[in-house]
PDB file of N, CA and C in Angstrom:
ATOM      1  N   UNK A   1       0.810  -1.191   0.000  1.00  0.00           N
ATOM      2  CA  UNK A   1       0.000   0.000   0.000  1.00  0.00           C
ATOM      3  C   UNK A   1       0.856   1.258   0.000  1.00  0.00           C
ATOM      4  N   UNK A   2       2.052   1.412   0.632  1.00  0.00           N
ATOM      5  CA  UNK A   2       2.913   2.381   0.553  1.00  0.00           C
ATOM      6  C   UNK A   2       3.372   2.499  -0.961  1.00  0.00           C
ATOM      7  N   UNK A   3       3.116   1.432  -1.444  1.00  0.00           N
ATOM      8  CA  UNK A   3       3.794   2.447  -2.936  1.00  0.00           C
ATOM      9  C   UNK A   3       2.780   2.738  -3.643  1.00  0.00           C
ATOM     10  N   UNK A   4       1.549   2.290  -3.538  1.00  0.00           N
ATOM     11  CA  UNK A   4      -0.294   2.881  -4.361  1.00  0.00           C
ATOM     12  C   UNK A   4      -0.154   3.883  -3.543  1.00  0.00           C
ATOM     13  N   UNK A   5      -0.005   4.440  -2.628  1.00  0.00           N
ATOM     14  CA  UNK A   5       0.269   5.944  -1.695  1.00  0.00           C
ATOM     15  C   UNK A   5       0.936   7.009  -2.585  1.00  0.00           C
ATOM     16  N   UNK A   6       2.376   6.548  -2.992  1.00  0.00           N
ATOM     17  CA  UNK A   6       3.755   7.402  -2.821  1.00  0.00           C
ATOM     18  C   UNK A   6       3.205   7.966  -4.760  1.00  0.00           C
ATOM     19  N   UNK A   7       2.359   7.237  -5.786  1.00  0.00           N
ATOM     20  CA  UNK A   7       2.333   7.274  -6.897  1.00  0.00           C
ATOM     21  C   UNK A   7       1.254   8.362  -6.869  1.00  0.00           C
ATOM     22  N   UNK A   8       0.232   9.082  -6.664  1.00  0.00           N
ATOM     23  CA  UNK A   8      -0.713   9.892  -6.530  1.00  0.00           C
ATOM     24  C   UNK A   8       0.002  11.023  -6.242  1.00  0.00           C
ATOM     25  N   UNK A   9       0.804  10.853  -4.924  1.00  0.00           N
ATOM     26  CA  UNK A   9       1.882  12.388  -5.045  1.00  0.00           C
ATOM     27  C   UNK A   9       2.692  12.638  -6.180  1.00  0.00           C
ATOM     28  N   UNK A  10       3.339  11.765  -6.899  1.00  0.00           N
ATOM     29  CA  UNK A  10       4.544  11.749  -7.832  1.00  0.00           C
ATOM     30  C   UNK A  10       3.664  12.463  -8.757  1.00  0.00           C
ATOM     31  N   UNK A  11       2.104  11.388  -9.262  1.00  0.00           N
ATOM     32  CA  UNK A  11       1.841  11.937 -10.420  1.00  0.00           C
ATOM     33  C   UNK A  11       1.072  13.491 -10.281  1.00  0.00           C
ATOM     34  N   UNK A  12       0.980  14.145  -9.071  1.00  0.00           N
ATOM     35  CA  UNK A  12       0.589  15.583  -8.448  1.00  0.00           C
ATOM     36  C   UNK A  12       1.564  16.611  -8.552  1.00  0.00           C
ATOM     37  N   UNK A  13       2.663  16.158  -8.145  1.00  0.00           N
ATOM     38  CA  UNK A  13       4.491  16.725  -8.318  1.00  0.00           C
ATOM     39  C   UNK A  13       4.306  16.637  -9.963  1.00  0.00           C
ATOM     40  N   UNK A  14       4.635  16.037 -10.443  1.00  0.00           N
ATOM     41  CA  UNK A  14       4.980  16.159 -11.690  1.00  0.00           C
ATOM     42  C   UNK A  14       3.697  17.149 -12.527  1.00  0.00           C
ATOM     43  N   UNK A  15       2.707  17.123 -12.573  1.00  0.00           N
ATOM     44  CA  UNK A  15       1.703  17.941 -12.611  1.00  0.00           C
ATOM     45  C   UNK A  15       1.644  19.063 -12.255  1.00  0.00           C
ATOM     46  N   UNK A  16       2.120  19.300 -11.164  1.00  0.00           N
ATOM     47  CA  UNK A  16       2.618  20.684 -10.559  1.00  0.00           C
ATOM     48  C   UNK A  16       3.670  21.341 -11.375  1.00  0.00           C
ATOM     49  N   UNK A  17       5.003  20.827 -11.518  1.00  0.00           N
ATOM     50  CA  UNK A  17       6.173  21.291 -12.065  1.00  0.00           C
ATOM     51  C   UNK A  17       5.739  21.516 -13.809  1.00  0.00           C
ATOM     52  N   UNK A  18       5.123  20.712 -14.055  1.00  0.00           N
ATOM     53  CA  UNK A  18       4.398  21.352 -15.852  1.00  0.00           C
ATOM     54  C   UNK A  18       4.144  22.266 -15.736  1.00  0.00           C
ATOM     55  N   UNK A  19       2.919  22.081 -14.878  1.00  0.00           N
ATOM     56  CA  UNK A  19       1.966  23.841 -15.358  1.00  0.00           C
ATOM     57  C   UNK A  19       2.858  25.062 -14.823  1.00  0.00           C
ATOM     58  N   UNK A  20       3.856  24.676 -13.908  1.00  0.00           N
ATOM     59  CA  UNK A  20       4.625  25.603 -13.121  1.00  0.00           C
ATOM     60  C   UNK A  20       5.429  26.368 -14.455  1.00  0.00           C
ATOM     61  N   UNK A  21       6.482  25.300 -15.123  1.00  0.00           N
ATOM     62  CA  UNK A  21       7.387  25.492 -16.055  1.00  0.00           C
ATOM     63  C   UNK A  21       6.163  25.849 -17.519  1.00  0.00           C
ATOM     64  N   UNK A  22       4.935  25.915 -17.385  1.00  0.00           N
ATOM     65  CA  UNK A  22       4.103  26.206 -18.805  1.00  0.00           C
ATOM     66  C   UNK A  22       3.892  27.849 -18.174  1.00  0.00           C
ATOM     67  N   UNK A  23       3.217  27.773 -16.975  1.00  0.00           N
ATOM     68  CA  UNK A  23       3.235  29.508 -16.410  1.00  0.00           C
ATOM     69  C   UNK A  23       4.733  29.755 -16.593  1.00  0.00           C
ATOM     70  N   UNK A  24       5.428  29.791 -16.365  1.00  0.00           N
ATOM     71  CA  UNK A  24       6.993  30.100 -16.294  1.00  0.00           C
ATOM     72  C   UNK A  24       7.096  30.887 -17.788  1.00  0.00           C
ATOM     73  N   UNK A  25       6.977  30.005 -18.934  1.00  0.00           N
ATOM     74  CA  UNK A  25       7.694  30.284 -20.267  1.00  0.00           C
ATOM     75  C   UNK A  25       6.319  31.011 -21.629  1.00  0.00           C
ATOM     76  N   UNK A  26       4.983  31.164 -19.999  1.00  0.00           N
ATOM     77  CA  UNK A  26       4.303  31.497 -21.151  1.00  0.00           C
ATOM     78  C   UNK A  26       4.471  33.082 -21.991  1.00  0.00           C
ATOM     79  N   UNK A  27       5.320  33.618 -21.859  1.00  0.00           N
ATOM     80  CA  UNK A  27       5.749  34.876 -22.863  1.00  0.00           C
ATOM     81  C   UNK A  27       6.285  34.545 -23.802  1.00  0.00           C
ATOM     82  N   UNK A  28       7.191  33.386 -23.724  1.00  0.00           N
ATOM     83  CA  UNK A  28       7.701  32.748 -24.734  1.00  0.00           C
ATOM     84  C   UNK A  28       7.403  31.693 -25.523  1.00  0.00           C
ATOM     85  N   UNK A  29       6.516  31.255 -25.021  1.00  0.00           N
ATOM     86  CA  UNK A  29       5.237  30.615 -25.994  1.00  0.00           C
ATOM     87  C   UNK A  29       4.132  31.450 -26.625  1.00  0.00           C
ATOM     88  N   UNK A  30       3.539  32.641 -25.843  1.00  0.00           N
ATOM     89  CA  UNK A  30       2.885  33.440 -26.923  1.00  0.00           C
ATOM     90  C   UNK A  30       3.668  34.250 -28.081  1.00  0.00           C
ATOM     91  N   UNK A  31       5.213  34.398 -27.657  1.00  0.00           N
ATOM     92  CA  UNK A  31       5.827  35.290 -28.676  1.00  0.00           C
ATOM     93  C   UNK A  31       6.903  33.996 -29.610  1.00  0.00           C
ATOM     94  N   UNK A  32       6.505  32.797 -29.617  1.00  0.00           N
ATOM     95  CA  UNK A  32       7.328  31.463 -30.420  1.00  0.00           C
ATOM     96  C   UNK A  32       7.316  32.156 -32.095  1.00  0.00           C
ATOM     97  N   UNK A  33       6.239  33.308 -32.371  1.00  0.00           N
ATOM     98  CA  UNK A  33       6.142  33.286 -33.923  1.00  0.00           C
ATOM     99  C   UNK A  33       6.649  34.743 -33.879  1.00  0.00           C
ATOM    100  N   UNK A  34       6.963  35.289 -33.267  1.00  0.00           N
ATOM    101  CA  UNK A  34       7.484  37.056 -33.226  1.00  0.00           C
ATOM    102  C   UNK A  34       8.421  37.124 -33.555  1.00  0.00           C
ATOM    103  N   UNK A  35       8.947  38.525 -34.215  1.00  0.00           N
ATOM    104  CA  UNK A  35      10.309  38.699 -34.870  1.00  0.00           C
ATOM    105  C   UNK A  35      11.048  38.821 -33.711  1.00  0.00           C
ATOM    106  N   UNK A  36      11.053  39.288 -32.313  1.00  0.00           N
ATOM    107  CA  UNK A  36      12.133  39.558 -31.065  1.00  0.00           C
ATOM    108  C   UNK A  36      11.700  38.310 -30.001  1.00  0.00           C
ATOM    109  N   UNK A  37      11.887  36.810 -30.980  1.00  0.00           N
ATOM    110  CA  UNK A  37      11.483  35.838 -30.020  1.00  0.00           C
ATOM    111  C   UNK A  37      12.801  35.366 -29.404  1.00  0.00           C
ATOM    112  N   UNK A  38      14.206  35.603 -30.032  1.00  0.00           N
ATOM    113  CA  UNK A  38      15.033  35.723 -29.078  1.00  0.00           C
ATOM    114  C   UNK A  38      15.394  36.669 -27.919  1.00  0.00           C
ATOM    115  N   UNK A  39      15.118  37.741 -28.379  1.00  0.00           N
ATOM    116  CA  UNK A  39      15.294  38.518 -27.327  1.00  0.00           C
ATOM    117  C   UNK A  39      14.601  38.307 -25.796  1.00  0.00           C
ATOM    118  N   UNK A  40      12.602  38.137 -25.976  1.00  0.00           N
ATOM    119  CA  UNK A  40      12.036  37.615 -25.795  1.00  0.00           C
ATOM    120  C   UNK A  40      12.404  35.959 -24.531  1.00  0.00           C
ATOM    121  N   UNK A  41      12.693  35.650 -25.599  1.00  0.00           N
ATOM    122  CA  UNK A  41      12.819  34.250 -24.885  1.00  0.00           C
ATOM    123  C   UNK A  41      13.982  34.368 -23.698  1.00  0.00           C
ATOM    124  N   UNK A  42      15.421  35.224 -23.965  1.00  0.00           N
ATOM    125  CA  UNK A  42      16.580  35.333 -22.994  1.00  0.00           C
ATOM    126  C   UNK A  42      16.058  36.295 -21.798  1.00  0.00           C
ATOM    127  N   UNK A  43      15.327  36.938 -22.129  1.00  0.00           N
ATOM    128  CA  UNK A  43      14.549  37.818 -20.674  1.00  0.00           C
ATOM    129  C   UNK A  43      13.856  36.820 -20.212  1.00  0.00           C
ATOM    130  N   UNK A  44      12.722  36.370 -20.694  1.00  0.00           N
ATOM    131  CA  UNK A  44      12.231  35.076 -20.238  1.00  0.00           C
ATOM    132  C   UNK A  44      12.980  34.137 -19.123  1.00  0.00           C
ATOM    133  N   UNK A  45      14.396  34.035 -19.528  1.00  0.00           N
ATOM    134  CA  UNK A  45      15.064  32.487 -19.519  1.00  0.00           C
ATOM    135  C   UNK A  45      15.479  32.902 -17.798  1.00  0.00           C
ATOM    136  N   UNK A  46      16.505  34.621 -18.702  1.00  0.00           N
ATOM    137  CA  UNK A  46      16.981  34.965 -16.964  1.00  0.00           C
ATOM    138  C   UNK A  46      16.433  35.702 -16.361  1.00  0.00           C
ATOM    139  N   UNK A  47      15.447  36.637 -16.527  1.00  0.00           N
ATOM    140  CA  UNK A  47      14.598  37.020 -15.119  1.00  0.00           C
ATOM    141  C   UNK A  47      13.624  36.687 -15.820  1.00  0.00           C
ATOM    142  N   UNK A  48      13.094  36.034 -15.829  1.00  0.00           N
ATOM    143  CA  UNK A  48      11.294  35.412 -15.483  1.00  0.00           C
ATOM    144  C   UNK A  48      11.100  34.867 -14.397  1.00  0.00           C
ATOM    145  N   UNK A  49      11.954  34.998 -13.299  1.00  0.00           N
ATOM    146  CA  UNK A  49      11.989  34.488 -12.226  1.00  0.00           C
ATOM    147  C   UNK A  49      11.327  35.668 -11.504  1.00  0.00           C
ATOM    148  N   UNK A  50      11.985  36.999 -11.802  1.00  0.00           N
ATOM    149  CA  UNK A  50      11.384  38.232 -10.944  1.00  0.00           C
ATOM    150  C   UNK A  50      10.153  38.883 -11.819  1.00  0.00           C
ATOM    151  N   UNK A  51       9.119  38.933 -10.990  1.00  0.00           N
ATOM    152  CA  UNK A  51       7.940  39.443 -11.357  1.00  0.00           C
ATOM    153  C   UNK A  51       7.844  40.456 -12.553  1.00  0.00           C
ATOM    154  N   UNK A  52       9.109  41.423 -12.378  1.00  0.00           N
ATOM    155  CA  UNK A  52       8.682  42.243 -13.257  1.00  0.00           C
ATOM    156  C   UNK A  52       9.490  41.762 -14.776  1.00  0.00           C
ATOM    157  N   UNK A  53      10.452  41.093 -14.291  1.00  0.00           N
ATOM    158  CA  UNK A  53      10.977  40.538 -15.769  1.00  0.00           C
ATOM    159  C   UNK A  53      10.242  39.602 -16.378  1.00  0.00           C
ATOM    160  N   UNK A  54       9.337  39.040 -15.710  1.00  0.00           N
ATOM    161  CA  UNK A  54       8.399  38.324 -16.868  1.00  0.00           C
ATOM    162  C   UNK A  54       7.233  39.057 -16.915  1.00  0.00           C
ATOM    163  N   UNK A  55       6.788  40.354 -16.244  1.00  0.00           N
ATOM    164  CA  UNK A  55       5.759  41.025 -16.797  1.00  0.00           C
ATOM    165  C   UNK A  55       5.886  41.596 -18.285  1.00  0.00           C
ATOM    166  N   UNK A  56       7.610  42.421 -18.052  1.00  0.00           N
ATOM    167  CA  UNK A  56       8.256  42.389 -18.874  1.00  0.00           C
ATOM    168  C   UNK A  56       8.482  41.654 -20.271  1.00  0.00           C
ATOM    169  N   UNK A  57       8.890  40.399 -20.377  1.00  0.00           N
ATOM    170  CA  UNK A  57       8.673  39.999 -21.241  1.00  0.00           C
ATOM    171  C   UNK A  57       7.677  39.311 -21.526  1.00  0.00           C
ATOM    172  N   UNK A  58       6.047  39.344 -20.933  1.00  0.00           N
ATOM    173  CA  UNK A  58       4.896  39.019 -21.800  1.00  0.00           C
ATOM    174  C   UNK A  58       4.258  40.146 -21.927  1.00  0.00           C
ATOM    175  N   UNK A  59       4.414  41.493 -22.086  1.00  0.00           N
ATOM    176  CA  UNK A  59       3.962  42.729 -22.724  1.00  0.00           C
ATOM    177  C   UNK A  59       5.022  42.826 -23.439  1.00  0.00           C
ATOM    178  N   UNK A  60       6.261  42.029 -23.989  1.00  0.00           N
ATOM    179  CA  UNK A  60       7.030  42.223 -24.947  1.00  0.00           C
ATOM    180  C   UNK A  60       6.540  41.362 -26.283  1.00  0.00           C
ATOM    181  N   UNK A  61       6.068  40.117 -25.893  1.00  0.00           N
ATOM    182  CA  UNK A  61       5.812  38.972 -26.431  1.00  0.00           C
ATOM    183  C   UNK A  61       4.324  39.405 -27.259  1.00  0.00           C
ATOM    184  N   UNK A  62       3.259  40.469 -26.427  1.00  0.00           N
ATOM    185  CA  UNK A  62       2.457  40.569 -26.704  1.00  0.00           C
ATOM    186  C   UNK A  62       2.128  41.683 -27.696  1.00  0.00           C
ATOM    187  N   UNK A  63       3.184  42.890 -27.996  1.00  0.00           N
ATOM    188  CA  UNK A  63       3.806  44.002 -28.348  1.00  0.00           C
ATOM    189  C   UNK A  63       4.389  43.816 -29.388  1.00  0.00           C
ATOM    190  N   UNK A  64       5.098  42.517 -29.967  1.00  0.00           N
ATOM    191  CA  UNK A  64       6.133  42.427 -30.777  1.00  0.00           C
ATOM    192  C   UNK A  64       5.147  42.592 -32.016  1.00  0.00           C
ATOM    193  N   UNK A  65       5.548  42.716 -33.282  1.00  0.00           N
ATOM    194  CA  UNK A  65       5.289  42.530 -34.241  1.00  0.00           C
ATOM    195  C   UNK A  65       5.253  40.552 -35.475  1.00  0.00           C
ATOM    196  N   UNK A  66       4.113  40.692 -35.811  1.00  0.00           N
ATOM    197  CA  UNK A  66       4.337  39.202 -35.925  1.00  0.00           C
ATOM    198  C   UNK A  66       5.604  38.797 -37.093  1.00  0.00           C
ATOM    199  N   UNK A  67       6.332  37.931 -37.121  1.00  0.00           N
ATOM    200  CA  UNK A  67       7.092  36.854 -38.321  1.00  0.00           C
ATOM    201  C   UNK A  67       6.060  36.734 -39.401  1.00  0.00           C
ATOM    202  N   UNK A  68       6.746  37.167 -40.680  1.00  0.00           N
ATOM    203  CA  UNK A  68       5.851  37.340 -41.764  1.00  0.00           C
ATOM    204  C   UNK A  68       6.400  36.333 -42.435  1.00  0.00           C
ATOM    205  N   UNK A  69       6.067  34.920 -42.793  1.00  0.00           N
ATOM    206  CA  UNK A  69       6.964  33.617 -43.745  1.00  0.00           C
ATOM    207  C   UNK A  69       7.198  34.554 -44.797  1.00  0.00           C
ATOM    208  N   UNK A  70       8.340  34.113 -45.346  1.00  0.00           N
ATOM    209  CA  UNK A  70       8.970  34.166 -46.503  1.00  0.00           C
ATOM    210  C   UNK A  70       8.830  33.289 -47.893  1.00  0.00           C
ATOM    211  N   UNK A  71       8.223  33.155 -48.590  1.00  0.00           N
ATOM    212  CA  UNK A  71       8.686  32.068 -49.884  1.00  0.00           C
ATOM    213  C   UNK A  71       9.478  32.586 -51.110  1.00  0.00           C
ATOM    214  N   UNK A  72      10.412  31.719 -51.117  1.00  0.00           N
ATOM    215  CA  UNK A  72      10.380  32.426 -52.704  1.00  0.00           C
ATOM    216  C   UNK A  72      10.550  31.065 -53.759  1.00  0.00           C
ATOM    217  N   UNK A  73       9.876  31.700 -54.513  1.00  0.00           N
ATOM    218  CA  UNK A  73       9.594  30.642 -55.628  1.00  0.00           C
ATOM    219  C   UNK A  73      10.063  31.109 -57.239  1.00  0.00           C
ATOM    220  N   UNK A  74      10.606  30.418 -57.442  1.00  0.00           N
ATOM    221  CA  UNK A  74      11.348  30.524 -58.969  1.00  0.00           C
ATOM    222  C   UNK A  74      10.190  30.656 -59.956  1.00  0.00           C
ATOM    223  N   UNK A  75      10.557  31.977 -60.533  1.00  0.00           N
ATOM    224  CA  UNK A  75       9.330  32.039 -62.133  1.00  0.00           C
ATOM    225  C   UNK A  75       9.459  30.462 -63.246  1.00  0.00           C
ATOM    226  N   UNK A  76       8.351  30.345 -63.350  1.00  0.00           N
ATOM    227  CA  UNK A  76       8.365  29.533 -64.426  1.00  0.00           C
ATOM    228  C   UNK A  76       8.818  29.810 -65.445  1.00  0.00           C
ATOM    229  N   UNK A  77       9.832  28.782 -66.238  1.00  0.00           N
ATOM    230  CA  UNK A  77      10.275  29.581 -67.660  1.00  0.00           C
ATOM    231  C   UNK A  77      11.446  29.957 -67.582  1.00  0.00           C
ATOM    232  N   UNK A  78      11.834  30.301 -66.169  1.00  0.00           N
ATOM    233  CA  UNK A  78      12.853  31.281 -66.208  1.00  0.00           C
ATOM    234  C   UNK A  78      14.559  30.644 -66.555  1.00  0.00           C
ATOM    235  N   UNK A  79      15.288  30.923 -66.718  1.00  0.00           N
ATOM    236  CA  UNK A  79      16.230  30.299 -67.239  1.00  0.00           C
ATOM    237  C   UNK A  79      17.468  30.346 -66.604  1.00  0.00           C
ATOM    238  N   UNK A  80      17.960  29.249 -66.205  1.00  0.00           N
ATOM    239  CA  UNK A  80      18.890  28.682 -65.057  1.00  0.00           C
ATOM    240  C   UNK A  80      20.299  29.928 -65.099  1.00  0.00           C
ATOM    241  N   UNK A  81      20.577  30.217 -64.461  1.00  0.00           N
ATOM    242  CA  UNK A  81      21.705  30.885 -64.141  1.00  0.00           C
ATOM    243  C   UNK A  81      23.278  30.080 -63.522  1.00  0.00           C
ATOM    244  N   UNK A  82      24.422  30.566 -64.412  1.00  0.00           N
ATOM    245  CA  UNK A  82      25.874  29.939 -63.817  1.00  0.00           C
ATOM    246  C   UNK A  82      26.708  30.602 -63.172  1.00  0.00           C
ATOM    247  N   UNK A  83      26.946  30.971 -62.046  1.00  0.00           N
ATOM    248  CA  UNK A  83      27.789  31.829 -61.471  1.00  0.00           C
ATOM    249  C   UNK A  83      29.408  31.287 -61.426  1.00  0.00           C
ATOM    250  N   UNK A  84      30.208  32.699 -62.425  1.00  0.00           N
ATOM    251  CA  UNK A  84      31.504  32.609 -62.357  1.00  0.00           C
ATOM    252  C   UNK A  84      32.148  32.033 -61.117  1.00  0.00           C
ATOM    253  N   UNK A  85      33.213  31.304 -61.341  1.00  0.00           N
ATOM    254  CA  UNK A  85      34.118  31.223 -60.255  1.00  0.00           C
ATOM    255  C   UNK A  85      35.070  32.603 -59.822  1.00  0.00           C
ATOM    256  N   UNK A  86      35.517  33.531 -60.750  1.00  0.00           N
ATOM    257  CA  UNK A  86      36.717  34.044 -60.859  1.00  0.00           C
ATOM    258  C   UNK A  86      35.480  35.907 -60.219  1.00  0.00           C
ATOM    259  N   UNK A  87      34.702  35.781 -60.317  1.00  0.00           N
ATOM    260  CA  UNK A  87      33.876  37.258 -60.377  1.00  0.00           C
ATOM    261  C   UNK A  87      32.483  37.165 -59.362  1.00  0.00           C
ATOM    262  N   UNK A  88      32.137  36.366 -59.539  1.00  0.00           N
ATOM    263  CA  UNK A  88      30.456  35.901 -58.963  1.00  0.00           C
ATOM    264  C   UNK A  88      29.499  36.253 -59.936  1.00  0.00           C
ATOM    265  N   UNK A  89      29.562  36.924 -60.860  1.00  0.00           N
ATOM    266  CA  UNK A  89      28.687  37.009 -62.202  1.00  0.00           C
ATOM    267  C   UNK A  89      27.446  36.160 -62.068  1.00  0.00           C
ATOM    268  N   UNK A  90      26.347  36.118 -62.493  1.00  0.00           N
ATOM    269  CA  UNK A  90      25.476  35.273 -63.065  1.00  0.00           C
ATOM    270  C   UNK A  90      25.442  35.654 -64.325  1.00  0.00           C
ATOM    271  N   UNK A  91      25.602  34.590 -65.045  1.00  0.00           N
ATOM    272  CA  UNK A  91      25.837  34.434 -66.672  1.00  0.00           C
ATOM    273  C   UNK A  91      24.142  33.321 -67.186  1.00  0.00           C
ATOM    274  N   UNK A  92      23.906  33.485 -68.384  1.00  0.00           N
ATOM    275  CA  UNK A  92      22.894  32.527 -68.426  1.00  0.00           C
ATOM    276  C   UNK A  92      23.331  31.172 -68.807  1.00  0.00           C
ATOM    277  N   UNK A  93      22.414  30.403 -68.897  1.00  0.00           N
ATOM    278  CA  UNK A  93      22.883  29.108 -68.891  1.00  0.00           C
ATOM    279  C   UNK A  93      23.344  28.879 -70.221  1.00  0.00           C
ATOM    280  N   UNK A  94      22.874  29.262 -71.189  1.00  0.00           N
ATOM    281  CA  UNK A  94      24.023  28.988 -72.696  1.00  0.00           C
ATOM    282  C   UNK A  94      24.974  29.558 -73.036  1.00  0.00           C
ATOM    283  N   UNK A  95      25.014  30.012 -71.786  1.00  0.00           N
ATOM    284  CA  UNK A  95      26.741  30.965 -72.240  1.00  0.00           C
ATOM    285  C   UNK A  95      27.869  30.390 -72.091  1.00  0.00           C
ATOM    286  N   UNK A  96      29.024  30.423 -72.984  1.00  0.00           N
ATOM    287  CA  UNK A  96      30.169  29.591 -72.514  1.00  0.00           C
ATOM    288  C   UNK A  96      31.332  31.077 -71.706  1.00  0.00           C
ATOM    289  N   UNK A  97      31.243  31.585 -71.706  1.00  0.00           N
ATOM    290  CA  UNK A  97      32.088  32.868 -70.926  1.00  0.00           C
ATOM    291  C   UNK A  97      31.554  33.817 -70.218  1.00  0.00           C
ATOM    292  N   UNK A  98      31.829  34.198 -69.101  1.00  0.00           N
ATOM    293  CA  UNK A  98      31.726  35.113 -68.249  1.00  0.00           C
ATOM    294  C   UNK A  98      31.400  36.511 -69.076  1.00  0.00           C
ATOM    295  N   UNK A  99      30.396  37.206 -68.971  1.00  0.00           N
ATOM    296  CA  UNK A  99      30.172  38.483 -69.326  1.00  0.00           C
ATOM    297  C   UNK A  99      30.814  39.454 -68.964  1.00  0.00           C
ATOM    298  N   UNK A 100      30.970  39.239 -67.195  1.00  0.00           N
ATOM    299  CA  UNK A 100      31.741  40.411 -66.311  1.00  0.00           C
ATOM    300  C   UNK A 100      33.340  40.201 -66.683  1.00  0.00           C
ATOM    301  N   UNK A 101      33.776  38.842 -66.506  1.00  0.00           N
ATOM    302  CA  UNK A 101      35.910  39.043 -66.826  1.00  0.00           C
ATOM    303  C   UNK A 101      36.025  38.319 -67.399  1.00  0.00           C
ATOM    304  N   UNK A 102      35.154  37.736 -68.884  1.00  0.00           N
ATOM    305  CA  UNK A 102      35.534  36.842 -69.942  1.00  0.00           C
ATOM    306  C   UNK A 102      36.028  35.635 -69.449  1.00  0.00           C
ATOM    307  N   UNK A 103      35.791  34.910 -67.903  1.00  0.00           N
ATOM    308  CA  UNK A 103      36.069  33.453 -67.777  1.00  0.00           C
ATOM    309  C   UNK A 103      35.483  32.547 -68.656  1.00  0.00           C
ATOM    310  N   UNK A 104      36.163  31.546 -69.101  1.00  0.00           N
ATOM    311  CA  UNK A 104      35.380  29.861 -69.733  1.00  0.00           C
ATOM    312  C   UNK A 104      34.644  29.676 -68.178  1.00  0.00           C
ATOM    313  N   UNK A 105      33.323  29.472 -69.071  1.00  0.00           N
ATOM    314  CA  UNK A 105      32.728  28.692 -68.008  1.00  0.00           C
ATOM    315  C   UNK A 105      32.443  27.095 -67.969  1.00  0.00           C
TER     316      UNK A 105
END
């Protein structure tokens, strides 16, 4: 019976320390998609311990501006490019010489 006892606390402790460490990092879970989520997150890391450094950083988290994805996608059609060794040029792909310092390509 002592160990059907000791398992109800463990699984209470451990339950505790989640939501503890989920309150803890929640500035840095609302700001995971923000452009100053490092910044963000290192205030977080070292004072989120003191009240005002994590007030701090969840009116930072909440303040930031959002991460806008990026794609970029190649035009269709478009026609492969060879970059010189000797210049960095982009030359087109049927070219046999460098435009910018006349390298063989």
């Amino acid at each position: 019976m002592a160990a059907g006892a000791i398992a109800p606390k463990r699984g209470a402790a451990m339950g505790f320390v989640f939501c503890s460490l989920l309150l803890y990092f929640l500035p840095s879970i609302i700001g995971h998609s923000r452009r100053d989520f490092a910044g963000i997150f290192l205030l977080n890391f070292f004072l989120g311990w003191t009240v005002i450094g994590w007030i701090c950083a969840l009116v930072w988290a909440c303040a930031s501006e959002r991460r806008h994805p990026v794609m970029l996608v190649a035009a269709p059609g478009a026609p492969s490019a060879f970059y010189c060794c000797r210049c960095g040029a982009a030359s087109h792909a049927g070219s046999n010489f460098c435009w910018a310092c006349g390298r063989a390509l």
